[in-house]
PDB file of N, CA and C in Angstrom:
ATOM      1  N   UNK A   1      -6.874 -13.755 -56.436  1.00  0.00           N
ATOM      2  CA  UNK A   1      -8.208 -13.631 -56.993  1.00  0.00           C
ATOM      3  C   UNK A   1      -8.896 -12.432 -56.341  1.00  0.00           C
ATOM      4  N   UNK A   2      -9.717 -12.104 -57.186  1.00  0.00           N
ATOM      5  CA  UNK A   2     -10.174 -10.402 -56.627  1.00  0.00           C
ATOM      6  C   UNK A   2     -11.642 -10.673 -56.425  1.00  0.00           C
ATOM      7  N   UNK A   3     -12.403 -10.282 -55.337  1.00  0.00           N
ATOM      8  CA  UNK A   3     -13.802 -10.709 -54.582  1.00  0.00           C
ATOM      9  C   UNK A   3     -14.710  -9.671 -55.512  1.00  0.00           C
ATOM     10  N   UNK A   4     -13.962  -8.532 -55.577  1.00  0.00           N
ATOM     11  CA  UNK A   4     -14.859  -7.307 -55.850  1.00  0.00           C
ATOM     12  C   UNK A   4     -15.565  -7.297 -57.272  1.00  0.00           C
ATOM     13  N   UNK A   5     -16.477  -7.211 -58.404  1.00  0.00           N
ATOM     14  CA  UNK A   5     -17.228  -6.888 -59.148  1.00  0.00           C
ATOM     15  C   UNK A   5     -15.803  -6.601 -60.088  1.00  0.00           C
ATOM     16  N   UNK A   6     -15.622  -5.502 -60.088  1.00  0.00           N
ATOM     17  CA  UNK A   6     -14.178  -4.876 -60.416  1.00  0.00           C
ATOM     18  C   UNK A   6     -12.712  -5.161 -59.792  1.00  0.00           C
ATOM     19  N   UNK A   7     -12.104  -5.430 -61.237  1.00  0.00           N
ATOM     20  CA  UNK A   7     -10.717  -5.002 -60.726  1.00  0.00           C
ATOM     21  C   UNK A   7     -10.154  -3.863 -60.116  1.00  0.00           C
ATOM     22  N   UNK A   8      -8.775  -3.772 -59.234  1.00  0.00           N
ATOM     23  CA  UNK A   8      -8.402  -2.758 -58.841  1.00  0.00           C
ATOM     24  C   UNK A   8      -8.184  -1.842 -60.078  1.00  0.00           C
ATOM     25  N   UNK A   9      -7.716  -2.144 -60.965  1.00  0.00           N
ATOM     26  CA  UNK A   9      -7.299  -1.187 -62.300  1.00  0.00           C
ATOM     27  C   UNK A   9      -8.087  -1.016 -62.828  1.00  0.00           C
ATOM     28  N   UNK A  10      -9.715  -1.647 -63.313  1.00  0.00           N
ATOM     29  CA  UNK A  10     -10.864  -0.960 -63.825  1.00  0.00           C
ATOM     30  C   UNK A  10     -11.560   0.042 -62.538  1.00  0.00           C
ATOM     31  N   UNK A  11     -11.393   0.071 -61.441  1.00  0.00           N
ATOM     32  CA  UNK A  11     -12.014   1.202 -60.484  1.00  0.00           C
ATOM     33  C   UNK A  11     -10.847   1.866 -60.620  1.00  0.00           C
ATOM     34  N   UNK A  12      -9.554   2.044 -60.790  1.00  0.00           N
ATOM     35  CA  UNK A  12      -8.887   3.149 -61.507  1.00  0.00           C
ATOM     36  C   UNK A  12      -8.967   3.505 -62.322  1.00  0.00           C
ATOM     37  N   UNK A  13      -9.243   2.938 -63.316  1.00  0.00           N
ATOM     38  CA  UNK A  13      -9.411   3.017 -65.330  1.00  0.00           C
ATOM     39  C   UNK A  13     -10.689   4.200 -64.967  1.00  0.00           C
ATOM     40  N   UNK A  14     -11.342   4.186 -63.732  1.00  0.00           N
ATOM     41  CA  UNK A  14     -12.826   4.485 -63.748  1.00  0.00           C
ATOM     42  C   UNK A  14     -12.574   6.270 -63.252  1.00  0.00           C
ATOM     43  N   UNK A  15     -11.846   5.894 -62.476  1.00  0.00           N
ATOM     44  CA  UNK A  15     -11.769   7.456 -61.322  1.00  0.00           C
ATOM     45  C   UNK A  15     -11.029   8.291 -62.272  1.00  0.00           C
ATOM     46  N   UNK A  16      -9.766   7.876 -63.160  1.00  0.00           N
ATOM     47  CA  UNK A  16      -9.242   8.432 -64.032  1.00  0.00           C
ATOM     48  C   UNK A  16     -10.378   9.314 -65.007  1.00  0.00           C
ATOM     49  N   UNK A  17     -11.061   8.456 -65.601  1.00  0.00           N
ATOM     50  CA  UNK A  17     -12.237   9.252 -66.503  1.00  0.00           C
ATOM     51  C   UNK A  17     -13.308   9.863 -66.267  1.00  0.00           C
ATOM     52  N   UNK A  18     -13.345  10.000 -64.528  1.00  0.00           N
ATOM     53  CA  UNK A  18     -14.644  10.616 -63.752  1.00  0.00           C
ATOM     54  C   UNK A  18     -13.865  11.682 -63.699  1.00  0.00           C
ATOM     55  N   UNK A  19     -12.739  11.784 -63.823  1.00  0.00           N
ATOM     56  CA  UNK A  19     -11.829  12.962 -63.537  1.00  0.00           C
ATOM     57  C   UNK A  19     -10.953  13.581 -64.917  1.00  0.00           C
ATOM     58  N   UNK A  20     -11.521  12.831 -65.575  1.00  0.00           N
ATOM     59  CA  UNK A  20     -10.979  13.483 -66.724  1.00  0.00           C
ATOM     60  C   UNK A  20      -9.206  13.659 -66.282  1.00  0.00           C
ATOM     61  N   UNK A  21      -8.689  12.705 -66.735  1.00  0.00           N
ATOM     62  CA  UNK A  21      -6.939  12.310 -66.152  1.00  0.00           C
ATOM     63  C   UNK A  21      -6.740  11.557 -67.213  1.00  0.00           C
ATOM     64  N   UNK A  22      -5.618  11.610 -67.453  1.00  0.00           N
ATOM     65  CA  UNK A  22      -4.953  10.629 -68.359  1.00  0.00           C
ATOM     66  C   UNK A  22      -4.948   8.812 -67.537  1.00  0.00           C
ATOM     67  N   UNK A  23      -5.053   7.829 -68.614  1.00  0.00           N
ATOM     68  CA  UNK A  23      -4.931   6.895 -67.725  1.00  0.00           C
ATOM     69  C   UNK A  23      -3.596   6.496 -67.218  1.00  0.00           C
ATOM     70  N   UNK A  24      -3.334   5.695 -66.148  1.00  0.00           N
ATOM     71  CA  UNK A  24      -2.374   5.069 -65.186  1.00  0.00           C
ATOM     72  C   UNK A  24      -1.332   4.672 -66.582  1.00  0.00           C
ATOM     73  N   UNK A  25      -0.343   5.090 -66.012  1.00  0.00           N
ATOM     74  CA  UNK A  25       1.034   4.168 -66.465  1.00  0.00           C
ATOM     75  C   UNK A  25       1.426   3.421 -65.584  1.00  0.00           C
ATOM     76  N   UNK A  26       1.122   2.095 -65.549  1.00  0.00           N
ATOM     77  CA  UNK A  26       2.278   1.347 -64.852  1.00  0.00           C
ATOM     78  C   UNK A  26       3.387   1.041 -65.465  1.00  0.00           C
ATOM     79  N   UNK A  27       4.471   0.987 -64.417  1.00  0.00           N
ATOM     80  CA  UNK A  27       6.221   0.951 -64.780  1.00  0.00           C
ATOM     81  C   UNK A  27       6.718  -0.109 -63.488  1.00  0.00           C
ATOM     82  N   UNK A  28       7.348  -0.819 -64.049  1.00  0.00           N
ATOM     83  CA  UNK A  28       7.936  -1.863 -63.186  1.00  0.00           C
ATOM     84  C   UNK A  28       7.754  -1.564 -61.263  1.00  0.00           C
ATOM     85  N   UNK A  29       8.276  -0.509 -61.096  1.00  0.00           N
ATOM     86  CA  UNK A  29       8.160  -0.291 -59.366  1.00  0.00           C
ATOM     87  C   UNK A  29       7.510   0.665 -59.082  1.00  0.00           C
ATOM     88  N   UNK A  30       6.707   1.581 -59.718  1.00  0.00           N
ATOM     89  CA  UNK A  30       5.509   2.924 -59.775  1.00  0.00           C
ATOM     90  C   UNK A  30       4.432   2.654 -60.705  1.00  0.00           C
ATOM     91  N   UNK A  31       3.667   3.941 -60.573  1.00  0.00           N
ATOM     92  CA  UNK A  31       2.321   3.996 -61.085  1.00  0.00           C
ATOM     93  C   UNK A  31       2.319   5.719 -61.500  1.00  0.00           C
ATOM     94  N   UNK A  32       2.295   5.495 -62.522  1.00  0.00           N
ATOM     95  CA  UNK A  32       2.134   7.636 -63.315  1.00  0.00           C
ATOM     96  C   UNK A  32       1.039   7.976 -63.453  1.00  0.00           C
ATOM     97  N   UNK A  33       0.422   8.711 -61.971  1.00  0.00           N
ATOM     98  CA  UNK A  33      -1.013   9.444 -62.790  1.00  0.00           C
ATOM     99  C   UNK A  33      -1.118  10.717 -62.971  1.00  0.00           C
ATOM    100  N   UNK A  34      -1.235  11.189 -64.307  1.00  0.00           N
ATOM    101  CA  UNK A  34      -1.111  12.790 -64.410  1.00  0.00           C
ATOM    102  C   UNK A  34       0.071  13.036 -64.276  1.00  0.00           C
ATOM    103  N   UNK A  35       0.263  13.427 -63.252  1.00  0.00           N
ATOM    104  CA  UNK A  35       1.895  14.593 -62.996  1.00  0.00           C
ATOM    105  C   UNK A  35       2.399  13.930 -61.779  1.00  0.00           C
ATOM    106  N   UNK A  36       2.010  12.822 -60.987  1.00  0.00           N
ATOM    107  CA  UNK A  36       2.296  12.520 -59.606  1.00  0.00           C
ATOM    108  C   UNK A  36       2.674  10.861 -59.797  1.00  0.00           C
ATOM    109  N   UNK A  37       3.393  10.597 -59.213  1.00  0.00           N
ATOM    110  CA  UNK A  37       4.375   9.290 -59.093  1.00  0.00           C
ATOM    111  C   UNK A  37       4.396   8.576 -57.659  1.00  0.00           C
ATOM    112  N   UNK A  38       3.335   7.310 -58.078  1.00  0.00           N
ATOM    113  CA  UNK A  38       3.097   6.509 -56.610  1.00  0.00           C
ATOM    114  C   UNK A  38       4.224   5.250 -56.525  1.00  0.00           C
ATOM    115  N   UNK A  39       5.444   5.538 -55.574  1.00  0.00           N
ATOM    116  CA  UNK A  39       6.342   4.281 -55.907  1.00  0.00           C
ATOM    117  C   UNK A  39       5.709   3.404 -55.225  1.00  0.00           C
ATOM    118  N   UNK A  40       5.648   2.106 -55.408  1.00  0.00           N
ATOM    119  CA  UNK A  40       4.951   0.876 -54.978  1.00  0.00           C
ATOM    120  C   UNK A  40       5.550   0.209 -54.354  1.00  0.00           C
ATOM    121  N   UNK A  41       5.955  -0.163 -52.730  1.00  0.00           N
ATOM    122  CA  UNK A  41       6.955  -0.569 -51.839  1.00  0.00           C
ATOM    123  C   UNK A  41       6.766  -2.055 -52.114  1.00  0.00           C
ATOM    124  N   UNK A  42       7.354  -3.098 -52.077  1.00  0.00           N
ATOM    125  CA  UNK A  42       7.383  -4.081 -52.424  1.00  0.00           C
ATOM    126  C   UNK A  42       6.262  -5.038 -51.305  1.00  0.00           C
ATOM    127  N   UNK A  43       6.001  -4.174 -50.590  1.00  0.00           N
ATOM    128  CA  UNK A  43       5.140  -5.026 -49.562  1.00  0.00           C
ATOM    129  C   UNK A  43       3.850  -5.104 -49.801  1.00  0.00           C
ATOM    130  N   UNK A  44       3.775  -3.980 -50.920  1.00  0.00           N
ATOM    131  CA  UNK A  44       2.195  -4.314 -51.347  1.00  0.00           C
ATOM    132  C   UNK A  44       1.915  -5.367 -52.365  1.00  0.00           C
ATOM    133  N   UNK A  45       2.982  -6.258 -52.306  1.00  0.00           N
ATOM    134  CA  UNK A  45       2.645  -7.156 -53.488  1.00  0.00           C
ATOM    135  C   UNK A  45       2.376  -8.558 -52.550  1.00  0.00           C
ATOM    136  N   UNK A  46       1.598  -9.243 -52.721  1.00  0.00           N
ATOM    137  CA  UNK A  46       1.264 -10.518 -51.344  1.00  0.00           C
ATOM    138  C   UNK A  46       2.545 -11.395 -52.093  1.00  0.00           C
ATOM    139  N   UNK A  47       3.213 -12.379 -51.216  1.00  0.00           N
ATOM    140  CA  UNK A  47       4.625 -13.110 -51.204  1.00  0.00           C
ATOM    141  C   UNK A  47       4.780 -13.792 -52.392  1.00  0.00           C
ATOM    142  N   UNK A  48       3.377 -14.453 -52.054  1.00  0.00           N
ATOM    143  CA  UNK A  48       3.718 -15.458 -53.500  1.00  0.00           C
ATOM    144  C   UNK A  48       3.756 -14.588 -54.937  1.00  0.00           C
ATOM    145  N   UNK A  49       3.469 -13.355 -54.766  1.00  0.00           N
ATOM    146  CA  UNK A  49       3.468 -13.103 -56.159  1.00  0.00           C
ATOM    147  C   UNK A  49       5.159 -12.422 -56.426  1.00  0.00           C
ATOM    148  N   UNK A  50       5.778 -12.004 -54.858  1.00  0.00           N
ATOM    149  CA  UNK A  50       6.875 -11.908 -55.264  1.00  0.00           C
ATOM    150  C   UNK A  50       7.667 -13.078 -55.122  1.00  0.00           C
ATOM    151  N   UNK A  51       7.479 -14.350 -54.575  1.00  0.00           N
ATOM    152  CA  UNK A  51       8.316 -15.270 -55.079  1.00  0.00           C
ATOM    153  C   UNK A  51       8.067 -15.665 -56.626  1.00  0.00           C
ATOM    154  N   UNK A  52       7.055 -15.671 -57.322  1.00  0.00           N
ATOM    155  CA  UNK A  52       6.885 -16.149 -58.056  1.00  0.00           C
ATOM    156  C   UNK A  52       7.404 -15.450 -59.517  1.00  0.00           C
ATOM    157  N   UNK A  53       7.655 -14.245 -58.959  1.00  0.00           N
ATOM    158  CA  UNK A  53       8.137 -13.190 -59.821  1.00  0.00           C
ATOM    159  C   UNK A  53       9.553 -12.922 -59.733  1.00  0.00           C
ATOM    160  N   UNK A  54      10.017 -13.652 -59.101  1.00  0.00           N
ATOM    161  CA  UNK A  54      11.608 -13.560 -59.125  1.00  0.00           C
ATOM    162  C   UNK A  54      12.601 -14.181 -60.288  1.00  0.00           C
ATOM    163  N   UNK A  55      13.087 -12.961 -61.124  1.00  0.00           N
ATOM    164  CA  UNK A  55      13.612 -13.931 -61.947  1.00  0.00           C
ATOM    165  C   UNK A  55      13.398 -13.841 -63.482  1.00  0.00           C
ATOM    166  N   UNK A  56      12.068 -13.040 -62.905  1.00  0.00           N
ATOM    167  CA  UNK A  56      11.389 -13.682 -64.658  1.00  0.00           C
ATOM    168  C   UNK A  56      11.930 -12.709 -65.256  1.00  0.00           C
ATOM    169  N   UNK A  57      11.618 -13.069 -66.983  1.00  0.00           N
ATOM    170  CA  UNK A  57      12.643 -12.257 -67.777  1.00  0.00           C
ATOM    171  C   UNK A  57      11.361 -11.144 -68.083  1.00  0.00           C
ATOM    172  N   UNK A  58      10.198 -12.099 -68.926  1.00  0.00           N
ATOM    173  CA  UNK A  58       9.313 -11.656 -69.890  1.00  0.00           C
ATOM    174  C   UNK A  58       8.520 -10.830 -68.755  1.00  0.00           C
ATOM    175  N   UNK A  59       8.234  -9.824 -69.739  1.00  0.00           N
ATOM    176  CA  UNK A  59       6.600  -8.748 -68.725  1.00  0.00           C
ATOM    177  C   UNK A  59       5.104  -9.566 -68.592  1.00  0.00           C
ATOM    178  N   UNK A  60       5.110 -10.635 -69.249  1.00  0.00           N
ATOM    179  CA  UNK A  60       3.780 -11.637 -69.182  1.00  0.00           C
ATOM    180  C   UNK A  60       2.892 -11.193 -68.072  1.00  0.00           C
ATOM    181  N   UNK A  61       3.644 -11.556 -66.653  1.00  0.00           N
ATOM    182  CA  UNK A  61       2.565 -11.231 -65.212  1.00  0.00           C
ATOM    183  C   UNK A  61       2.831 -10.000 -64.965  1.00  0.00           C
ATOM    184  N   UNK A  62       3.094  -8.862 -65.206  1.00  0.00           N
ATOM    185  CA  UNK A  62       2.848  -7.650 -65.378  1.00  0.00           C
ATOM    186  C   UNK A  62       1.542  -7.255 -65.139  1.00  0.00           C
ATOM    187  N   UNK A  63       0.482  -7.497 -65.980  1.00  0.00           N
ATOM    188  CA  UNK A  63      -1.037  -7.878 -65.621  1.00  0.00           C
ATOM    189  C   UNK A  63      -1.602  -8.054 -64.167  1.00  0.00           C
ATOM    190  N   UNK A  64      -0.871  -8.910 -63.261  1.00  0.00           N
ATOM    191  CA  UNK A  64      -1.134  -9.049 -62.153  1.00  0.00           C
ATOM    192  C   UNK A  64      -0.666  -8.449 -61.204  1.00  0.00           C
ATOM    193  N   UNK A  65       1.152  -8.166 -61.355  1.00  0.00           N
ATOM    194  CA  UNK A  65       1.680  -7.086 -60.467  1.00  0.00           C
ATOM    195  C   UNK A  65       0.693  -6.030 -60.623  1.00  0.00           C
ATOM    196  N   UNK A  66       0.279  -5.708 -62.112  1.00  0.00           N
ATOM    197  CA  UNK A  66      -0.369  -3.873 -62.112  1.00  0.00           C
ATOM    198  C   UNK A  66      -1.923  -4.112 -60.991  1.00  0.00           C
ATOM    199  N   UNK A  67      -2.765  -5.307 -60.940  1.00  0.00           N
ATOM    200  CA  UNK A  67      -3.727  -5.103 -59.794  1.00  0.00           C
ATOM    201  C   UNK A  67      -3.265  -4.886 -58.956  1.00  0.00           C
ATOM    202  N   UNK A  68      -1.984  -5.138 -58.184  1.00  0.00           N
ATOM    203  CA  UNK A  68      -1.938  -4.412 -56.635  1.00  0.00           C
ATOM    204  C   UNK A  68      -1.468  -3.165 -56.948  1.00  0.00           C
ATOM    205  N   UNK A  69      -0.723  -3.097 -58.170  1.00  0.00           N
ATOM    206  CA  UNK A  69       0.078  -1.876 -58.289  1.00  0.00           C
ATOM    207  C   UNK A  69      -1.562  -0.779 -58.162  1.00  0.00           C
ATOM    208  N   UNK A  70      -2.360  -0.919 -58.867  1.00  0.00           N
ATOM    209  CA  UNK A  70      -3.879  -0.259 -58.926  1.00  0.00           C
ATOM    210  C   UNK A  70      -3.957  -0.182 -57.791  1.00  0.00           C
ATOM    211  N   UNK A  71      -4.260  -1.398 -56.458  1.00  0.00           N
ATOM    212  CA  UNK A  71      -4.761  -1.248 -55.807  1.00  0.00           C
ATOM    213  C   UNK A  71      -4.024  -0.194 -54.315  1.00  0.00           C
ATOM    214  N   UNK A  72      -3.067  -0.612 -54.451  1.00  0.00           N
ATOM    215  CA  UNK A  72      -1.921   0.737 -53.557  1.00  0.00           C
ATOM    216  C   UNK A  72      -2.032   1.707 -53.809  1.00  0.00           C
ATOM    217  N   UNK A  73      -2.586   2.510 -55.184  1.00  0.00           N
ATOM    218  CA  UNK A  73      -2.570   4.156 -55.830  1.00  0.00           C
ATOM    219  C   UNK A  73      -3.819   4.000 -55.203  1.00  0.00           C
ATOM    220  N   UNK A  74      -5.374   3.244 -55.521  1.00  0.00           N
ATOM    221  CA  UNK A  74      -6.800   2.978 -54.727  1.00  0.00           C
ATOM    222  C   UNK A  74      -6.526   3.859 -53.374  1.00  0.00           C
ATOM    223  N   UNK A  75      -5.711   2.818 -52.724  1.00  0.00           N
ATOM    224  CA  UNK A  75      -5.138   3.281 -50.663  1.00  0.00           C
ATOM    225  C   UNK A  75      -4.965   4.421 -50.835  1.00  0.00           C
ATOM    226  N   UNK A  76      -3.917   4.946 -51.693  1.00  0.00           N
ATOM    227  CA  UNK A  76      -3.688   6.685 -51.305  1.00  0.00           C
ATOM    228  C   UNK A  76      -4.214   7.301 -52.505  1.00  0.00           C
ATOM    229  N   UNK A  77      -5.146   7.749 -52.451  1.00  0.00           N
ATOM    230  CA  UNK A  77      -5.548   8.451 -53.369  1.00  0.00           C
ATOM    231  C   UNK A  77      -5.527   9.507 -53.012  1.00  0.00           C
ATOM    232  N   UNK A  78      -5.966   9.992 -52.172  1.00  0.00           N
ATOM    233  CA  UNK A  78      -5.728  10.950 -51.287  1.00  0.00           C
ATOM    234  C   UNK A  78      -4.485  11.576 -51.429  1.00  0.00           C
ATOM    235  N   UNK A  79      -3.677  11.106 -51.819  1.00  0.00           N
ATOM    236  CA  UNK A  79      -2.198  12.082 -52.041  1.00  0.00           C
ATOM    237  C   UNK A  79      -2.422  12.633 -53.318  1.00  0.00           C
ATOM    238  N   UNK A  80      -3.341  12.075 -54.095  1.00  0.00           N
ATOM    239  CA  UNK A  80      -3.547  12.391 -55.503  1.00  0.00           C
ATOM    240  C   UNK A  80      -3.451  14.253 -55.703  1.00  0.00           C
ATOM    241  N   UNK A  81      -2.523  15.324 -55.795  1.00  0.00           N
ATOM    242  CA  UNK A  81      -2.937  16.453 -55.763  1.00  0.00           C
ATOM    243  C   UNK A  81      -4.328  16.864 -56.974  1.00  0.00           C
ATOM    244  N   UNK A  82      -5.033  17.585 -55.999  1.00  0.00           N
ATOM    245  CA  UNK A  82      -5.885  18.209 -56.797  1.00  0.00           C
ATOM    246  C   UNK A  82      -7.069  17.448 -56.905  1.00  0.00           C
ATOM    247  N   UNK A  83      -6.693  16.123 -57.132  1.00  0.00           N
ATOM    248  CA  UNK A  83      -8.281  15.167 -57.600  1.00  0.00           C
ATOM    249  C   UNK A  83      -8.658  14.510 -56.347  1.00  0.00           C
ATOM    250  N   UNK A  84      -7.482  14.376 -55.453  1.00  0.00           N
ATOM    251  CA  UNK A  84      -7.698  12.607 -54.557  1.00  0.00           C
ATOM    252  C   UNK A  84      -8.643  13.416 -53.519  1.00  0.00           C
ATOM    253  N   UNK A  85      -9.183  12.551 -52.669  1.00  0.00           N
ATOM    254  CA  UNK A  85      -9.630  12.175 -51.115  1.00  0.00           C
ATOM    255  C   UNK A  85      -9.769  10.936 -51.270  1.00  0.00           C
ATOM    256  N   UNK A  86     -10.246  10.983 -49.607  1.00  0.00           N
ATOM    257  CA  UNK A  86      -9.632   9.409 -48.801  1.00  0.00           C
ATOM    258  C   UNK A  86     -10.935   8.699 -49.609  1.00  0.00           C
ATOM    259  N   UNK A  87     -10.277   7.521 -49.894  1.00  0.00           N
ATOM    260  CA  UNK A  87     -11.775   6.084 -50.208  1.00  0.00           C
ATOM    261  C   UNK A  87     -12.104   5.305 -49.481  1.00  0.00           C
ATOM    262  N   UNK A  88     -13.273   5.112 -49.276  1.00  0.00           N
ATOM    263  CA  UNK A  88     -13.510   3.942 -47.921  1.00  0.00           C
ATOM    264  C   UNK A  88     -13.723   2.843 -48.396  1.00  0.00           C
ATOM    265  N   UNK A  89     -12.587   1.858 -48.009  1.00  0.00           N
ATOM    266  CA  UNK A  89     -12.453   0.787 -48.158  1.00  0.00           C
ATOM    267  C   UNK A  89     -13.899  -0.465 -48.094  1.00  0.00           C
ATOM    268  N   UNK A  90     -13.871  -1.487 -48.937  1.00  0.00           N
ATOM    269  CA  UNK A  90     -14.817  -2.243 -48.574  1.00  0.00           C
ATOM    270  C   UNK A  90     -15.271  -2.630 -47.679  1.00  0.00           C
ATOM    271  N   UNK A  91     -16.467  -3.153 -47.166  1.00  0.00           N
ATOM    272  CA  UNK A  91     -16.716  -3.486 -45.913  1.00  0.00           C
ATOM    273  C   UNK A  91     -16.628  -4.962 -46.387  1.00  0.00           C
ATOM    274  N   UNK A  92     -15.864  -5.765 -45.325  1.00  0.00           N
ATOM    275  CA  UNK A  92     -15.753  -7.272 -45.563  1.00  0.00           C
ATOM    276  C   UNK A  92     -16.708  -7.951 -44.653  1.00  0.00           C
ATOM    277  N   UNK A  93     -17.494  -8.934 -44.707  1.00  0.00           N
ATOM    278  CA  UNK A  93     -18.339  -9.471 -44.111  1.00  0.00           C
ATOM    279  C   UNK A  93     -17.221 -10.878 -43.332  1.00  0.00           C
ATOM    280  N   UNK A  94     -17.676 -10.713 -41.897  1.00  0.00           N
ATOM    281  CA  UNK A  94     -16.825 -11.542 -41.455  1.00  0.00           C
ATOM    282  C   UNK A  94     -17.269 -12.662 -40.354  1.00  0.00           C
ATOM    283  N   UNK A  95     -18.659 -12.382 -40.503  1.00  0.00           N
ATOM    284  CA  UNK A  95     -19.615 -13.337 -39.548  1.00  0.00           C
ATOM    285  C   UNK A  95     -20.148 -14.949 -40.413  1.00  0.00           C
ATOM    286  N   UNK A  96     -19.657 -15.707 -39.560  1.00  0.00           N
ATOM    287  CA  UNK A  96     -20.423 -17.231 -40.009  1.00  0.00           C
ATOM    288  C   UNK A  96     -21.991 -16.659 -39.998  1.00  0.00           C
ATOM    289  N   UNK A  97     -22.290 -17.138 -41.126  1.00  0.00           N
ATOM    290  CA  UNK A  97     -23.793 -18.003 -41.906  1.00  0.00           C
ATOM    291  C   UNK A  97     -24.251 -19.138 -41.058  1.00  0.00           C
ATOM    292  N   UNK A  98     -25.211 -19.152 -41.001  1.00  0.00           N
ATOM    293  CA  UNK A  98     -26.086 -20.714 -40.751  1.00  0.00           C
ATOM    294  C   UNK A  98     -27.621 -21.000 -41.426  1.00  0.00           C
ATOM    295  N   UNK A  99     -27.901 -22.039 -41.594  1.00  0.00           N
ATOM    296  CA  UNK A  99     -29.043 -22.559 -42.165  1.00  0.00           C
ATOM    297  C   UNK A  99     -30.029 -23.248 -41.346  1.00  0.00           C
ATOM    298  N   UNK A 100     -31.173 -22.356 -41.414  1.00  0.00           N
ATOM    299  CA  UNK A 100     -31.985 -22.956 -39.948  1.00  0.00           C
ATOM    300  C   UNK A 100     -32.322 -24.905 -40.088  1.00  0.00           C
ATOM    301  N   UNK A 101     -32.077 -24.693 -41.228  1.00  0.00           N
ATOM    302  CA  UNK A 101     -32.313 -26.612 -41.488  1.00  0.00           C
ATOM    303  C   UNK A 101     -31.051 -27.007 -41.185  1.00  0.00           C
ATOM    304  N   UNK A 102     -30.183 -26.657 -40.962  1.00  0.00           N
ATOM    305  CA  UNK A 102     -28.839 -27.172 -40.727  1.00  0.00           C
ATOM    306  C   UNK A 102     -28.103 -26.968 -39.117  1.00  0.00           C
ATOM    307  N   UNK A 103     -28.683 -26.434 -37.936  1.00  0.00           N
ATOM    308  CA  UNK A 103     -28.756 -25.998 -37.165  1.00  0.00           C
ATOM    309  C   UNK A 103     -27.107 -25.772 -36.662  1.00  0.00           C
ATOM    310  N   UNK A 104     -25.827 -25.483 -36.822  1.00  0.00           N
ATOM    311  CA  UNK A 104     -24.961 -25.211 -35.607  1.00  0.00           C
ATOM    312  C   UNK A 104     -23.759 -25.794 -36.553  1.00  0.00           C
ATOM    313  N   UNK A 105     -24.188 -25.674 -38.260  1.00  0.00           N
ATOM    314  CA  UNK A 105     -22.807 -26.324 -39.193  1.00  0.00           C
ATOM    315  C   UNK A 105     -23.364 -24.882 -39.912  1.00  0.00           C
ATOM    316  N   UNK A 106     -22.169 -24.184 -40.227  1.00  0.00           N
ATOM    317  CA  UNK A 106     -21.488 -23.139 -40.779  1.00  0.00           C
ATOM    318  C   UNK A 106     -21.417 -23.484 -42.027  1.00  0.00           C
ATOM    319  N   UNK A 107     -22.738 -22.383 -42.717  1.00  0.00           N
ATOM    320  CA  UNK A 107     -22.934 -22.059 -43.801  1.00  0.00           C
ATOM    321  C   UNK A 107     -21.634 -21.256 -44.895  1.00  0.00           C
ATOM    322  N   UNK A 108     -21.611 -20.635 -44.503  1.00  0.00           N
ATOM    323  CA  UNK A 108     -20.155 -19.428 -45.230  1.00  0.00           C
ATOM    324  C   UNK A 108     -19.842 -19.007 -44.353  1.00  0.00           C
ATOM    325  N   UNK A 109     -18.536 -18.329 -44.465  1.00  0.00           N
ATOM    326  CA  UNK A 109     -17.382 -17.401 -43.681  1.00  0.00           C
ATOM    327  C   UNK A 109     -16.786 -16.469 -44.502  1.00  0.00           C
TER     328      UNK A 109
END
C-alpha cells in the first residue's frame, strides 16, 4: 500500500510530461525512459511480492510490480541523462503522538 497522495508511476507519469519525455515502458525486469534503460534488481521488489509472483503465467500483477518498478527509476533519477537530478526523498514522520486527554497511551506512530 502506498502512503503518498500519488503513486510511484503517476509522480513518473508526471516528471515525464514536465519534461516533455515519452512515457515509461515497463518490461518485465526494466523500465524505458527515452533512450536510457533502468534494469530493476530484484531487490527492489519487497518479498512478498516476489513470492507471490513466482510462477505466475498471466501479466495481471504487472500493475504492482510496475509501482516499485516506478519507484527504483524515482531513486535514480539522477542517472536520467540530460533530464535527471537527485530527488529528495519523503520525509517520514517517526515520532509517537499523544493526546493531552489521554496522557502516556500513544496516539499514532
Amino acid at each position: 500500500m502506498w502512503r503518498d497522495a500519488f503513486k510511484p508511476t503517476q509522480i513518473l507519469d508526471s516528471l515525464c510530461k514536465k519534461n516533455s519525455l515519452p512515457a515509461a515502458e515497463y518490461r518485465q525486469e526494466e523500465v524505458k525512459m527515452d533512450n536510457k534503460i533502468f534494469k530493476v534488481p530484484p531487490e527492489a521488489f519487497p518479498e512478498e511480492a516476489s513470492v507471490r509472483n513466482k510462477g505466475r503465467v498471466a501479466d495481471e500483477n504487472w500493475s504492482v510490480d510496475d509501482e516499485h518498478k516506478a519507484l527504483y527509476v524515482l531513486q535514480h533519477w539522477e542517472e536520467m541523462p540530460g533530464y535527471g537530478y537527485k530527488l529528495v526523498p519523503e520525509h517520514v514522520e517517526i515520532r509517537s503522538l499523544y493526546n493531552p486527554e489521554n496522557p502516556g497511551l500513544v496516539q499514532v506512530r
